[in-house]
Protein backbone atom coordinates (compact mmCIF):
# COMPACT_ATOMS: atom_id res chain seq x y z
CA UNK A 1 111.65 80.56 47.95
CA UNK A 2 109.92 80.84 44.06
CA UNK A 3 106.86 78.80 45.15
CA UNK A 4 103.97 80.37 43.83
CA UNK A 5 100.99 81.14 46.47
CA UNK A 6 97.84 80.00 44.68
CA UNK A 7 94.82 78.39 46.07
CA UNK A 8 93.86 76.64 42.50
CA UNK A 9 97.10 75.83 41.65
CA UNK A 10 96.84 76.94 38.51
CA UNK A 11 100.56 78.76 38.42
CA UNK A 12 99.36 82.10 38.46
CA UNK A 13 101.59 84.33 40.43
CA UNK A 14 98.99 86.85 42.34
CA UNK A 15 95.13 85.39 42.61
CA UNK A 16 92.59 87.08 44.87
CA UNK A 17 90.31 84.14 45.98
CA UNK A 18 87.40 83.24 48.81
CA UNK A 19 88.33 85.04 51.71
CA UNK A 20 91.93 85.49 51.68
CA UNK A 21 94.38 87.68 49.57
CA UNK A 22 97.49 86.54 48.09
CA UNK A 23 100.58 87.19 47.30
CA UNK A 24 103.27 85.94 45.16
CA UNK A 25 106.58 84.69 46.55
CA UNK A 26 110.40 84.93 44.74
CA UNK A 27 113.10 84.29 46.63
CA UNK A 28 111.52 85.23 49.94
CA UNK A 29 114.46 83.85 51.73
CA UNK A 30 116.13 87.16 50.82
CA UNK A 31 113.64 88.83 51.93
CA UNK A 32 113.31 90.44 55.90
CA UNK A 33 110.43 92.13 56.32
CA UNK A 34 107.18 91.03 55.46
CA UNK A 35 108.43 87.65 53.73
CA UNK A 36 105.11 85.98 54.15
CA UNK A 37 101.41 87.41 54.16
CA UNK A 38 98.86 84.51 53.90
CA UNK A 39 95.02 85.60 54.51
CA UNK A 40 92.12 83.37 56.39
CA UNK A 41 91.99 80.29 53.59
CA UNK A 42 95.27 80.96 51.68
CA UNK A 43 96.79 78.47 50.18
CA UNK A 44 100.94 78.02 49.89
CA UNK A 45 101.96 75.47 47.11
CA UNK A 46 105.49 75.13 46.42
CA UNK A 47 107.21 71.83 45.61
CA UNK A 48 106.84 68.42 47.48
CA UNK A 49 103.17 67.09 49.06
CA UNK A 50 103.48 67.87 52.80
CA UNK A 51 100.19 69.32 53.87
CA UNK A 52 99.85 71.36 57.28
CA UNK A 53 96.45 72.86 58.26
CA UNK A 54 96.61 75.77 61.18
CA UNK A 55 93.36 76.12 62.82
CA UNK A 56 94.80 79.00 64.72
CA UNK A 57 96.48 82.79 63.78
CA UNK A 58 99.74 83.05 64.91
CA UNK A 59 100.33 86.47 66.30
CA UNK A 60 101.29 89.62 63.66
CA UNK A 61 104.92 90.25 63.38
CA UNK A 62 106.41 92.14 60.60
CA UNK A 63 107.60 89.10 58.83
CA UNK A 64 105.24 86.78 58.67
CA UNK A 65 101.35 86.76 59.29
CA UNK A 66 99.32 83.84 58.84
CA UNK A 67 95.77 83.68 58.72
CA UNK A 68 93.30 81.35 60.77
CA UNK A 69 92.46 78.48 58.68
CA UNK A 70 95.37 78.78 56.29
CA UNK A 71 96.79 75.19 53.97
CA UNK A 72 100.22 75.53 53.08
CA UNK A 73 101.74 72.67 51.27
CA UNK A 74 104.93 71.95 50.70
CA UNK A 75 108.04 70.04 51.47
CA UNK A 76 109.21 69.98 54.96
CA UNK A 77 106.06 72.00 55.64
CA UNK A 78 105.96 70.91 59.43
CA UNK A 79 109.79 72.01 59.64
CA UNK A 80 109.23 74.98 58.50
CA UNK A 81 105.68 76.18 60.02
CA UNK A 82 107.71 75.33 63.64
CA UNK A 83 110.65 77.56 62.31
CA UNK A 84 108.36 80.75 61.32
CA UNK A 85 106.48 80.50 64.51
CA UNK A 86 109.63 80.15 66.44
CA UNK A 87 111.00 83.02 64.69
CA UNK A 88 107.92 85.25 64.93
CA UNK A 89 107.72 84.28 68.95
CA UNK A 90 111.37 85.51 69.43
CA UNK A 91 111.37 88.30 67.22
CA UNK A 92 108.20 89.33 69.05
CA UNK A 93 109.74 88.67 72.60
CA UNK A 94 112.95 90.61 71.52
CA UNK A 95 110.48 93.95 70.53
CA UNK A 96 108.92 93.25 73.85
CA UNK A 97 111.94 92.98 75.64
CA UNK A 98 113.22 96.14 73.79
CA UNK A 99 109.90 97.92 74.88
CA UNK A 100 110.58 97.09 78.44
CA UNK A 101 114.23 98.01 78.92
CA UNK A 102 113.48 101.52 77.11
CA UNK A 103 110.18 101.87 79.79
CA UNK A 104 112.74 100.69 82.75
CA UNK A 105 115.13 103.28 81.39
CA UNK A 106 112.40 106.18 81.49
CA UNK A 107 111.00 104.95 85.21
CA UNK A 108 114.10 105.01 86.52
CA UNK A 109 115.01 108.12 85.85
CA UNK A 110 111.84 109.36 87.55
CA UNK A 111 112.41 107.08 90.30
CA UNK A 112 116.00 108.86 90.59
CA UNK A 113 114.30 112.48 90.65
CA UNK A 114 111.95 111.37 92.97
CA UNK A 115 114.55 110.29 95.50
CA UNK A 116 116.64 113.33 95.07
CA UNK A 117 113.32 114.83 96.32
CA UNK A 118 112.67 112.45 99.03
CA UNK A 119 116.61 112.63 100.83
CA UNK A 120 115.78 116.44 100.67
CA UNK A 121 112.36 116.10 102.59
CA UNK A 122 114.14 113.15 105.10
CA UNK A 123 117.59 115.67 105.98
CA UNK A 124 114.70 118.14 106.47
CA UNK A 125 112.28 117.08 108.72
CA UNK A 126 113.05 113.21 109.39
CA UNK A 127 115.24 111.22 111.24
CA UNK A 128 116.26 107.51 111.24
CA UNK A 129 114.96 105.14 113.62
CA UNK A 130 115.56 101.40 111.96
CA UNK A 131 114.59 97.95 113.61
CA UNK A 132 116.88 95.38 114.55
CA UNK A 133 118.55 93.59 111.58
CA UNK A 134 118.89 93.75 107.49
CA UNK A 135 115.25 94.76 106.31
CA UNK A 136 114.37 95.64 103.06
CA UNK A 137 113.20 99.53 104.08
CA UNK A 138 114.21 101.09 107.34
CA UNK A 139 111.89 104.02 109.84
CA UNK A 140 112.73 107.96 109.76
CA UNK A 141 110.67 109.70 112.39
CA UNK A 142 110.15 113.58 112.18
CA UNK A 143 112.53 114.93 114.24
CA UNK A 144 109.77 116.96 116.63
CA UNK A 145 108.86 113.46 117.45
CA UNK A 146 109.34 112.96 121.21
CA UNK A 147 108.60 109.23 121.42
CA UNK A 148 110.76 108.04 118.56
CA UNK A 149 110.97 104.44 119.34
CA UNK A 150 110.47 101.88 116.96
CA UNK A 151 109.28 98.58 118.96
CA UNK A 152 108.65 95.12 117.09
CA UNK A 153 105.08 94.09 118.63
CA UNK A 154 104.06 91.19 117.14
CA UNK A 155 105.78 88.04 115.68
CA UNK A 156 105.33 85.94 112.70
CA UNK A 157 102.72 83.15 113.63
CA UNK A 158 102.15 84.86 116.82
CA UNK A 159 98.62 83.23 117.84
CA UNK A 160 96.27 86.11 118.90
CA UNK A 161 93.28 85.96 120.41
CA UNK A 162 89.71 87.33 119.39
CA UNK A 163 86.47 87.74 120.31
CA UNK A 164 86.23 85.60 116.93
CA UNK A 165 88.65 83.00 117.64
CA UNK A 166 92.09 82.70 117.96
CA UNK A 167 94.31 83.09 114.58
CA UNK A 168 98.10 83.29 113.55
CA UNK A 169 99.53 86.68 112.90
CA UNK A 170 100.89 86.41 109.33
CA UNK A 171 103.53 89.16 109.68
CA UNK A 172 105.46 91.34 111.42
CA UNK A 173 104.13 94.53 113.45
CA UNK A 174 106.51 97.36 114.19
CA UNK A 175 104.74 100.34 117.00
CA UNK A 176 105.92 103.82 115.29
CA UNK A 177 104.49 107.20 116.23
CA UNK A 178 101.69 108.26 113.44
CA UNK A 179 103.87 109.93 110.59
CA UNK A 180 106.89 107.92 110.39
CA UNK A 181 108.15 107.04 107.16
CA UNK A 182 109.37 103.70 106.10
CA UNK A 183 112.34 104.23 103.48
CA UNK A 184 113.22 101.87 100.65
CA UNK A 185 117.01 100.11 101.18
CA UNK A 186 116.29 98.24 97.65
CA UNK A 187 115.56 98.57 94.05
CA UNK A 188 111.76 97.08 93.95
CA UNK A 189 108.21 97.82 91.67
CA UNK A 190 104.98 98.99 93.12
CA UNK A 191 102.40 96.53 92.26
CA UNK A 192 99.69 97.70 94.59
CA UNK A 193 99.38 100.88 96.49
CA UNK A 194 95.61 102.22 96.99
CA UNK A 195 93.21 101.23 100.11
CA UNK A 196 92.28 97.56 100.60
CA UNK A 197 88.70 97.13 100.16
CA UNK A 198 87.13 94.13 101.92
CA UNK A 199 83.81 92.33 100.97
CA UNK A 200 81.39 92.59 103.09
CA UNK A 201 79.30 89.75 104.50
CA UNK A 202 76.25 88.93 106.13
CA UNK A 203 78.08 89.10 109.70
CA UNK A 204 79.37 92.57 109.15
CA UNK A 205 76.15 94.04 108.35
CA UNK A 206 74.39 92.11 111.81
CA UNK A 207 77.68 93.66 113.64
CA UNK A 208 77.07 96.93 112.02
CA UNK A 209 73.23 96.67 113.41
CA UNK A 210 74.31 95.10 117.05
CA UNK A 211 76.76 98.04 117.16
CA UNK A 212 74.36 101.03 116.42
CA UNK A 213 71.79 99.57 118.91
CA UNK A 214 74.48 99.76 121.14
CA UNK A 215 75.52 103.38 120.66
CA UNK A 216 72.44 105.10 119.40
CA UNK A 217 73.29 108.99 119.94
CA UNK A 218 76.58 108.25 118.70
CA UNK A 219 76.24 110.12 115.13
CA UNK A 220 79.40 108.76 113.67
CA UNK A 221 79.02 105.36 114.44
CA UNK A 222 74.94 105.85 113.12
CA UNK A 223 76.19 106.95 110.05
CA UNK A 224 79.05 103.84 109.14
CA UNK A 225 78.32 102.05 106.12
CA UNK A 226 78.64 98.38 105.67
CA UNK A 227 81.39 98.81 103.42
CA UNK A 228 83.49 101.06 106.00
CA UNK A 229 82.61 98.65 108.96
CA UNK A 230 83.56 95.60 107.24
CA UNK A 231 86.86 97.98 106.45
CA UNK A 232 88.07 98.71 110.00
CA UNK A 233 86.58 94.95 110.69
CA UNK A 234 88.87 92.96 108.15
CA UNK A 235 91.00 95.27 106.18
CA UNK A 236 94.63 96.03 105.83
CA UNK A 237 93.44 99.89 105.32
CA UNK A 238 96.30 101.59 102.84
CA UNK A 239 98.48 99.58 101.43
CA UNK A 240 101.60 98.50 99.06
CA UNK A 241 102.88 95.87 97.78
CA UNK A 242 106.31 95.58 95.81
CA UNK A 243 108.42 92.75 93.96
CA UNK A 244 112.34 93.19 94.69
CA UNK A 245 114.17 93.69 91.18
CA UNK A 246 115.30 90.69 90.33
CA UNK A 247 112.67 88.61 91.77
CA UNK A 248 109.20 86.93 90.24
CA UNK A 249 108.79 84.76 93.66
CA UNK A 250 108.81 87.67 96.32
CA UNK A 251 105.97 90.24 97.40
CA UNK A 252 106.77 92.14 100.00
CA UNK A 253 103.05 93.88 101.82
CA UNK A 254 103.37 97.19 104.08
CA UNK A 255 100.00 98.12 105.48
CA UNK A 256 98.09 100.49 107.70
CA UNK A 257 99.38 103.68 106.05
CA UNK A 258 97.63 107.05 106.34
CA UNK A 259 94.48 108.33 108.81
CA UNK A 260 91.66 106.63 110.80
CA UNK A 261 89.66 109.13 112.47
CA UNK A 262 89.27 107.20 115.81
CA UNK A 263 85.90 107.63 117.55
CA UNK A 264 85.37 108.29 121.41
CA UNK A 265 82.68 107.21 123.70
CA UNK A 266 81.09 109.43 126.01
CA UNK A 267 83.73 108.47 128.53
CA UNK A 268 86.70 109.41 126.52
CA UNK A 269 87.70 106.48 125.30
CA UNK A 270 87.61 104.86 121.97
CA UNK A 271 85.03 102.07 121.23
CA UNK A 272 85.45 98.26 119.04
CA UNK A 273 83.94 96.64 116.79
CA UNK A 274 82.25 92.92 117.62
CA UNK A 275 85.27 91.39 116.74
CA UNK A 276 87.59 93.97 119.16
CA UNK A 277 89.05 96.36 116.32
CA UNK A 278 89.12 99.92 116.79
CA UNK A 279 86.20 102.04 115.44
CA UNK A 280 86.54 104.76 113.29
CA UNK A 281 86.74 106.05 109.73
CA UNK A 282 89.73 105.78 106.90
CA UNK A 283 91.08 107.91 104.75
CA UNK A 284 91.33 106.01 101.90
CA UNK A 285 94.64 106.43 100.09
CA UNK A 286 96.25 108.78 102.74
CA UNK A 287 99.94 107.80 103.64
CA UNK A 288 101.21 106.38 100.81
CA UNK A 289 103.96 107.87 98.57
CA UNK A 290 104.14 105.89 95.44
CA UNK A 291 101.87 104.27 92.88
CA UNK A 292 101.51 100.71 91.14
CA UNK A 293 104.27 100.73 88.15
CA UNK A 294 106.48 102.84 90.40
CA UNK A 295 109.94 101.97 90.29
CA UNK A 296 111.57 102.33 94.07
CA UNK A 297 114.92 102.89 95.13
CA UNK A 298 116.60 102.99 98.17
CA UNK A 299 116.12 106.27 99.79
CA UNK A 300 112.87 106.76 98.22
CA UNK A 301 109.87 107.44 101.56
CA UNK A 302 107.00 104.52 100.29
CA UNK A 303 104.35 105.61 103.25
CA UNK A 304 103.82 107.00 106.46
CA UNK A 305 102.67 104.98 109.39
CA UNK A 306 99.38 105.20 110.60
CA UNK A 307 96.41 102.91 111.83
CA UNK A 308 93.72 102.54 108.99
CA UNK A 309 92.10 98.99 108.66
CA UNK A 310 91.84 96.23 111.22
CA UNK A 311 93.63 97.53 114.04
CA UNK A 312 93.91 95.73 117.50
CA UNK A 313 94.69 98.04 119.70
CA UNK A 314 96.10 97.31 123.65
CA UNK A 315 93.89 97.53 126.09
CA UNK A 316 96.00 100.54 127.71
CA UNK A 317 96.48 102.30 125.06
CA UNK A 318 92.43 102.68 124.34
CA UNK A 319 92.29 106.57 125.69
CA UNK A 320 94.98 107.99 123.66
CA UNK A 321 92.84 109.23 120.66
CA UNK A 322 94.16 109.55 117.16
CA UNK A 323 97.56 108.11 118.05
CA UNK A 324 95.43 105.00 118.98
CA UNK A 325 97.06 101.53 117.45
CA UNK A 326 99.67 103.49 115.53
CA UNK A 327 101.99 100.86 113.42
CA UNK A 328 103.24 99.61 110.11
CA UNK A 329 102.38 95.83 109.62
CA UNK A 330 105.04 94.41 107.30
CA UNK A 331 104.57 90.64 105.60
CA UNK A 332 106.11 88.81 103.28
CA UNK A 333 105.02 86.42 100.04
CA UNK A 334 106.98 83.80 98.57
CA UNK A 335 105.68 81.35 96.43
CA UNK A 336 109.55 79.70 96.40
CA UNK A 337 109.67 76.46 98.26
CA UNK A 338 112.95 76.41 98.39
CA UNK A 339 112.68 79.90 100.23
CA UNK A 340 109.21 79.54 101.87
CA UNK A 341 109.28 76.20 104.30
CA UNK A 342 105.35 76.26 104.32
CA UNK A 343 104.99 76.04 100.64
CA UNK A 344 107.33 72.99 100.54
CA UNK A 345 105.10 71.40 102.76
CA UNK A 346 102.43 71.85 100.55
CA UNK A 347 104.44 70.54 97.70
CA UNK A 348 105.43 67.61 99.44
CA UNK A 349 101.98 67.00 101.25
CA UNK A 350 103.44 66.94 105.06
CA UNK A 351 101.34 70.64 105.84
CA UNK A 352 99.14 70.50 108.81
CA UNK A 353 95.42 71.25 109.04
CA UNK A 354 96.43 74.91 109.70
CA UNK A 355 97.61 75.61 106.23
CA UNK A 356 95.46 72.59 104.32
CA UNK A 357 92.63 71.37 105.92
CA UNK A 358 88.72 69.23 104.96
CA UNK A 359 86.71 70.33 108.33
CA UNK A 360 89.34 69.77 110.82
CA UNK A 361 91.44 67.05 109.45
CA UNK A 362 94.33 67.70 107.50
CA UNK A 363 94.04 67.78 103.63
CA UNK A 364 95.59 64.49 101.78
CA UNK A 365 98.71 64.85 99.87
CA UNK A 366 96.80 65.25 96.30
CA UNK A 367 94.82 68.34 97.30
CA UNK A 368 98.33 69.84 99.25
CA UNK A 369 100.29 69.70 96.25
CA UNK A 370 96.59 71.16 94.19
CA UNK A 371 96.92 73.79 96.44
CA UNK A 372 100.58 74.24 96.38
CA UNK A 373 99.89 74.72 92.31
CA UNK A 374 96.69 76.52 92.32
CA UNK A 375 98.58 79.41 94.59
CA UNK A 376 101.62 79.91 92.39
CA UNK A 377 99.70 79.97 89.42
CA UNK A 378 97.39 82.73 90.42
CA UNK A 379 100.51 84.51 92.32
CA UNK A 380 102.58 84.47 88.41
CA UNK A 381 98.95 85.70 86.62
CA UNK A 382 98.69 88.60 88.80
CA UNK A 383 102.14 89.62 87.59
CA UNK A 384 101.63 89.08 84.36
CA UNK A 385 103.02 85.61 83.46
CA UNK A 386 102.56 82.51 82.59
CA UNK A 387 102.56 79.10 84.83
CA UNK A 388 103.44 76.17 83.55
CA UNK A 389 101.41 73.22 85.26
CA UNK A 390 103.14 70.24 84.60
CA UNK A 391 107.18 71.88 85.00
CA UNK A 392 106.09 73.93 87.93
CA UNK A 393 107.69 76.92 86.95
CA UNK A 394 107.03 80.07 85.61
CA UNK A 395 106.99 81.38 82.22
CA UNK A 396 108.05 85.26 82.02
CA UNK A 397 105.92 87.12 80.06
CA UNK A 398 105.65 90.89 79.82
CA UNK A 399 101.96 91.00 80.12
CA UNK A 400 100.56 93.73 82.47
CA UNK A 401 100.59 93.37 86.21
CA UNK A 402 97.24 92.70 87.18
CA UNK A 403 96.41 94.72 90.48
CA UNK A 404 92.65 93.67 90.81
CA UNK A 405 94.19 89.86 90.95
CA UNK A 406 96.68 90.81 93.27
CA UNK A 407 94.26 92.33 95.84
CA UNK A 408 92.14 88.92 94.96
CA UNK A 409 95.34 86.65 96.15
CA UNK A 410 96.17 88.90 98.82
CA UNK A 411 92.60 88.78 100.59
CA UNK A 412 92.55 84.92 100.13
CA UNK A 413 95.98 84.62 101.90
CA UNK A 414 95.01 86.68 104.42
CA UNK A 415 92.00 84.39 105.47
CA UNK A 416 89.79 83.67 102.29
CA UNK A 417 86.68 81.61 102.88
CA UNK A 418 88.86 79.08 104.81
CA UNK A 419 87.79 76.31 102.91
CA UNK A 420 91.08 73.97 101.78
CA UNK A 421 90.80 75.75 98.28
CA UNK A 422 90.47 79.53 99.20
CA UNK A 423 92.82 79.78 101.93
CA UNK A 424 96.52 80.83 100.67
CA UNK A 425 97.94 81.21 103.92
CA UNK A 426 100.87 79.26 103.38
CA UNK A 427 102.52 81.54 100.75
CA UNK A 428 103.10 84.45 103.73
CA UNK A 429 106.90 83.57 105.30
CA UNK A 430 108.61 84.83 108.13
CA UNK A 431 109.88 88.06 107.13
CA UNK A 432 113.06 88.21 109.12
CA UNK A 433 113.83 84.89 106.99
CA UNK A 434 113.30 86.57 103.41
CA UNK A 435 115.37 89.21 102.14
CA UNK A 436 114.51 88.54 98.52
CA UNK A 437 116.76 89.30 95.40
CA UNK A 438 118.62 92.53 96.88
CA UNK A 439 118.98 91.01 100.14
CA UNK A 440 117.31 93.75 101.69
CA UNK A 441 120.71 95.61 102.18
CA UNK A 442 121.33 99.24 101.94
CA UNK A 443 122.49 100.83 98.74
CA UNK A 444 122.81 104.02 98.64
């Protein structure tokens, strides 16, 4: 307060000079908005002979903006540089935090119309058909449904065999007839919903060949593209992912919404793929109700069951058609140790080859706890926040969810390379084990 901002020094109270403008300061103290406004290579004398030197711009807030390069000299300079920029970060954290309570305010009431909507479509047409147990959504079948079972048919870690080898099931498969909608029982965001696209490789294109020289009057199957093969080969077809409210360790993955057109042989029944998957064609984006940046609440229909993606069928169940392989594949993410028992091995180094591994040996305890890092940090980024290395723990931000990273994470977690750096297996838990911030419990 009644320094004079002068890059001469020569006492004059305003001076344009080199690259910066600048502007004279009396009794700033007293002064809210806009206190301080020093350009690129300003100068700030006032009494005493600290010097600081900021190689960096500290982010615009309406009371102070510093430019990159900027001297400011003073006493208790370093004292007070750390008090503006702790100011400007919280005043800038309270406008974002401002900004996000009034956007949380507007989603929700869509999310409330929306469910008004959906209970009127469910009393309609639907009835509910739940699994076994507290789960974070629950089935409603239509109610001209005549098989309306809902059957769990494969287990977390379940080993299933392949043509291409045998390999843990990462979830949790419920059978449901084609249609059935799975209903939110919590308050969660959409932070993926839209078709999984997989790469495609060098084996899926010398499938794709072996397979049309094995079926060549079969038009559909001529007319596949590597992209759709390597689709119904490796993909999760339509899918969403949401983060319980509350949570920034959780991601909870429903998959195989919406259509496959299933193709048939000349004997009726429906043909694989190399690898044993169903053949056929998605629909990409059918079956799914919401949108990333929706805000969910219980009662609220997310998808509709169907069989789009990889989809290992029964062998019995190869003649019924459409209906073929019909069932909503539900995993769970959890970078938590302290909820995810396969993370803390990582952590603490004691993981086995399956989740860690350099050829077929287990990895040592330095490259567990790499990985163990290396996932949570790209698991926070895709949300939008920060990781800090060296505390382990996040830092919230308000950044943008990232959805492109999130289908990144998701397809290295589902199988990746398999290399010891880019497979992030061990951030799926058991599902029936995680119910996440809400508990999974109805609230209606």
């Amino acid at each position: 307060s009644g320094g004079l901002i002068n890059p001469s020094g020569l006492g004059s109270k305003d001076s344009k000079r080199g690259s910066g403008f600048l502007y004279s300061l009396h009794q700033a103290g007293k002064t809210a908005a806009h206190a301080v406004t020093l350009a690129a290579g300003g100068t700030l004398l006032a009494s005493g002979a600290g010097i600081v030197t900021l190689p960096f711009a500290l982010p615009f807030v309406p009371a102070v903006a510093i430019g990159a390069g900027a001297t400011i000299l003073g006493s208790n300079s370093i004292a007070g540089i750390s008090a503006l920029v702790k100011t400007a970060s919280s005043r800038k954290l309270q406008e974002e935090a401002t900004l996000k309570k009034q956007q949380e305010a507007k989603d929700l009431v869509i999310a409330n119309k929306r469910q008004q909507q959906d209970k009127a479509t469910l009393q309609e047409w639907y009835t509910p058909v739940s699994p076994a147990g507290n789960k974070p959504f629950e089935f409603w079948v239509n109610k001209q449904t005549v098989n309306a079972a809902i059957e769990a048919t494969g287990e977390f870690l379940e080993v299933r065999d392949g043509k291409n080898g045998s390999r843990p099931h990462l979830g949790k498969d419920y059978s449901a007839p084609r249609g059935a909608a799975t209903v939110a029982n919590e308050k969660a965001r959409v932070v993926f919903a839209g078709y999984y696209a997989s790469g495609v490789s060098e084996k899926d294109e010398q499938d794709l060949e072996a397979l049309k020289q094995r079926y060549p009057n079969h038009v559909d199957i001529q007319a596949l593209t590597s992209q759709e093969y390597a689709d119904i080969r490796k993909g999760t077809g339509n899918t969403v992912m949401t983060v319980p409210d509350g949570s920034l360790t959780t991601m909870r993955v429903q998959q195989h919404f919406g259509d496959k057109q299933v193709f048939m042989d000349s004997e009726g029944k429906a043909p694989l793929t190399e690898g044993g998957n169903l053949l056929g064609k998605d629909t990409p984006g059918s079956g799914i109700n919401v949108k990333a940046g929706d805000v969910i609440i219980p009662g609220m229909i997310i998808g509709t069951v169907g069989n789009t993606g990889k989809i290992l069928p029964r062998e019995e169940a190869l003649v019924r058609g459409q209906e073929t392989g019909t069932h909503l594949h539900y995993a769970v993410m959890e970078v938590d140790p302290k909820k995810n028992p396969r993370m803390k091995a990582l952590k603490e180094g004691t993981a086995d080859a399956s989740l860690c591994s350099v050829g077929k040996e287990k990895c040592s305890t330095e490259k567990q706890n790499g990985l163990y890092k290396k996932i949570r940090k790209e698991f926070f980024n895709s949300l939008g926040h920060d990781y800090d290395l060296k505390a382990d723990k996040p830092v919230f931000k308000f950044n943008p969810v990232k959805s492109h990273d999130i289908r990144n994470l998701f397809g290295k977690a589902l199988g990746g390379d398999r290399d010891d750096f880019n497979y992030y297996g061990a951030v799926f838990t058991d599902p029936d084990e995680s119910l996440g911030a809400s508990g999974g419990r109805t609230s209606r």
